[in-house]
N, C-alpha and C. Protein backbone atom coordinates (compact mmCIF):
# COMPACT_ATOMS: atom_id res chain seq x y z
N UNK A 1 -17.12 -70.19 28.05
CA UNK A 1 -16.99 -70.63 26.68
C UNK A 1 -18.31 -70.47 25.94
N UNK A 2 -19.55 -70.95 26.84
CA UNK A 2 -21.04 -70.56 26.18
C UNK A 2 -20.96 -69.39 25.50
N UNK A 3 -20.42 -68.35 26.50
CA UNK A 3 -20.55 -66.63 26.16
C UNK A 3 -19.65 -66.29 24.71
N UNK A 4 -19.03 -66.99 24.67
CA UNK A 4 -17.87 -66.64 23.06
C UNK A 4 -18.82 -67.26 22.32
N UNK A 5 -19.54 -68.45 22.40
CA UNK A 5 -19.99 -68.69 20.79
C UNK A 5 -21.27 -67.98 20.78
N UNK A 6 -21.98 -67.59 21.88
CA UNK A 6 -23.02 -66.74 21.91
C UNK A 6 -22.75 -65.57 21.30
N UNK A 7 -21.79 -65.03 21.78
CA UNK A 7 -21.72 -63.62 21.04
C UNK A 7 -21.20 -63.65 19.81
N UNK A 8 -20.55 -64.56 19.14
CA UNK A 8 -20.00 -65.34 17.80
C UNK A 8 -21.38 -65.49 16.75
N UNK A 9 -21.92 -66.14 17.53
CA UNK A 9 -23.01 -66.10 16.48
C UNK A 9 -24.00 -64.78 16.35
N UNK A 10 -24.02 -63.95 17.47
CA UNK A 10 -25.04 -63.14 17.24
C UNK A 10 -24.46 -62.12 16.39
N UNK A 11 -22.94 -61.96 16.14
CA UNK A 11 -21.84 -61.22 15.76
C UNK A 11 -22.43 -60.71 13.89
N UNK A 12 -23.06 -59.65 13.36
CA UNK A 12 -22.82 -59.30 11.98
C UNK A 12 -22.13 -58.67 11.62
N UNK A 13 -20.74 -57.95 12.29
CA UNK A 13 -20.03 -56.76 11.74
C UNK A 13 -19.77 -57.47 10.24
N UNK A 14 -19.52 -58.54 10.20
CA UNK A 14 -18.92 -58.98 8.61
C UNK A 14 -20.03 -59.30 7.83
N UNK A 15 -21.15 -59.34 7.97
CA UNK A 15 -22.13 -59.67 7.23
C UNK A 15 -22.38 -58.18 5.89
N UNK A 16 -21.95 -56.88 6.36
CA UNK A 16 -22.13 -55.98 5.90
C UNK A 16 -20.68 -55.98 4.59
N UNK A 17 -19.80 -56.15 4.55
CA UNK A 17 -18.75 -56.51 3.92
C UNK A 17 -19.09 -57.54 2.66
N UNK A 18 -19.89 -58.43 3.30
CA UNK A 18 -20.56 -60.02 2.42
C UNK A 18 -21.25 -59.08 1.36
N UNK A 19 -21.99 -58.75 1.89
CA UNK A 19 -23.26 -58.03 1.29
C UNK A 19 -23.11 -57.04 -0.34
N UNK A 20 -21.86 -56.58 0.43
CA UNK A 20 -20.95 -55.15 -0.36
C UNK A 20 -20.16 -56.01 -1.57
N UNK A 21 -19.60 -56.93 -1.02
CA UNK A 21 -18.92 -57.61 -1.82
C UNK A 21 -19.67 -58.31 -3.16
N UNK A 22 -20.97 -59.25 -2.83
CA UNK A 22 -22.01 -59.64 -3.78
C UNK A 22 -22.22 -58.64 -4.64
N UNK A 23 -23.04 -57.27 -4.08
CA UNK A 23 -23.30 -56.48 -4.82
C UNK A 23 -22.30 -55.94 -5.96
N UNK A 24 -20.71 -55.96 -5.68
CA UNK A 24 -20.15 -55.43 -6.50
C UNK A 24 -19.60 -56.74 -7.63
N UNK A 25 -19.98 -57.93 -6.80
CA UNK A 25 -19.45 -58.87 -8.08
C UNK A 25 -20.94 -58.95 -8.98
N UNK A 26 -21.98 -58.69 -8.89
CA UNK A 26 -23.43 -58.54 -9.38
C UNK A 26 -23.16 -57.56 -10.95
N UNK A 27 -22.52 -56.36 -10.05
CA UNK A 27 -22.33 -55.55 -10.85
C UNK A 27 -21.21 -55.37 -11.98
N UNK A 28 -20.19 -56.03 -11.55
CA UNK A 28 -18.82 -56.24 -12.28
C UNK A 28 -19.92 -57.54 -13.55
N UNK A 29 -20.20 -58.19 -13.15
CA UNK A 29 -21.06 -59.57 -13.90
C UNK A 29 -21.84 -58.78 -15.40
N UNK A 30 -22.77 -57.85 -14.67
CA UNK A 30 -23.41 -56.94 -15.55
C UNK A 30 -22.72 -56.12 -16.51
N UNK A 31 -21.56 -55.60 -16.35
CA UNK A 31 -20.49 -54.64 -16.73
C UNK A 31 -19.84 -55.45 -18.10
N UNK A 32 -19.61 -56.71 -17.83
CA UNK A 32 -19.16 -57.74 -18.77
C UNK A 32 -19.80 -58.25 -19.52
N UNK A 33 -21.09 -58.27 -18.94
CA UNK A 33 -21.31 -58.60 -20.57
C UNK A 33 -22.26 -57.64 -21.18
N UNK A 34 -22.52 -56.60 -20.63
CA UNK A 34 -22.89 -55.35 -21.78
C UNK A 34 -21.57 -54.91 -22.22
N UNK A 35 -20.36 -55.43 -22.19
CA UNK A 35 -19.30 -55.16 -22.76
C UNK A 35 -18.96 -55.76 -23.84
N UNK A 36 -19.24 -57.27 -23.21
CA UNK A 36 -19.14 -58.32 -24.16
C UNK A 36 -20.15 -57.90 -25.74
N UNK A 37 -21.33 -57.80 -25.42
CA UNK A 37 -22.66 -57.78 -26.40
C UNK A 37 -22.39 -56.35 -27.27
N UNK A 38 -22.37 -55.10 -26.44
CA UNK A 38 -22.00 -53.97 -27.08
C UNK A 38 -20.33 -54.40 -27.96
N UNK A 39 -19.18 -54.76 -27.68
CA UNK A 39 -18.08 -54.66 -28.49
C UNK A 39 -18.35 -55.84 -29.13
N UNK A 40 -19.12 -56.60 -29.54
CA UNK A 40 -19.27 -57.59 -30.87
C UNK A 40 -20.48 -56.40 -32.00
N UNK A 41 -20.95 -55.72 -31.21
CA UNK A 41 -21.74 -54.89 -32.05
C UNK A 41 -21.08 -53.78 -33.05
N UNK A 42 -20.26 -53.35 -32.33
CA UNK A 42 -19.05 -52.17 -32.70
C UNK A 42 -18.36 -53.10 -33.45
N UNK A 43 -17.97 -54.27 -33.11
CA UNK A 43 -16.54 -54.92 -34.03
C UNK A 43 -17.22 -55.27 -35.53
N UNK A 44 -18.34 -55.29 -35.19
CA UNK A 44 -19.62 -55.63 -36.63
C UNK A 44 -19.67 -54.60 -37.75
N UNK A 45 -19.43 -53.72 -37.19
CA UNK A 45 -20.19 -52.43 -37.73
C UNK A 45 -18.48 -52.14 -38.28
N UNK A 46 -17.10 -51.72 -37.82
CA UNK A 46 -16.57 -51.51 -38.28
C UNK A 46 -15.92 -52.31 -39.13
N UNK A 47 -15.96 -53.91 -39.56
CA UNK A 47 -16.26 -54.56 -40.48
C UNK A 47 -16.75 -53.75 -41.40
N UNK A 48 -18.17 -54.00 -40.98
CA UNK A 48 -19.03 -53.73 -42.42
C UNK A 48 -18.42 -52.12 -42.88
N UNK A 49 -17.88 -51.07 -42.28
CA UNK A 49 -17.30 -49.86 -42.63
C UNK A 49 -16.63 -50.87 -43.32
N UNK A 50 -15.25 -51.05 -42.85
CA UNK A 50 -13.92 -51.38 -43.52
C UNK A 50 -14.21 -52.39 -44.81
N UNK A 51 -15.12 -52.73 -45.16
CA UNK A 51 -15.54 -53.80 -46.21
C UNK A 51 -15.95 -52.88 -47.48
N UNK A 52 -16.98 -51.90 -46.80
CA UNK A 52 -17.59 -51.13 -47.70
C UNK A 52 -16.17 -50.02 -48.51
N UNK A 53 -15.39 -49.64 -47.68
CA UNK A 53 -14.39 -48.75 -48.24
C UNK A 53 -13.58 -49.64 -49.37
């Protein structure tokens, strides 16, 4: 039974998955709100078009 949690803990195959996973919610995070910031910029601007016409 020692030997299962020994090798349990020394175990990272899933640590690489963790890792992958952070990085892409990091990036999805980033994605949103230069989405967010850029389309209030655009929704601004075609205002001020559609106002001016």
């Amino acid at each position: 039974m020692s030997q299962f949690f020994s090798r349990f803990f020394k175990d990272e195959s899933g640590a690489t998955a963790i890792e992958y996973g952070l990085i892409a919610a990091g990036i999805a995070v980033a994605i949103i709100a230069a989405v967010d910031a850029l389309g209030t910029g655009v929704s601004d601007t075609f205002t001020a078009v559609d106002n001016a016409l």
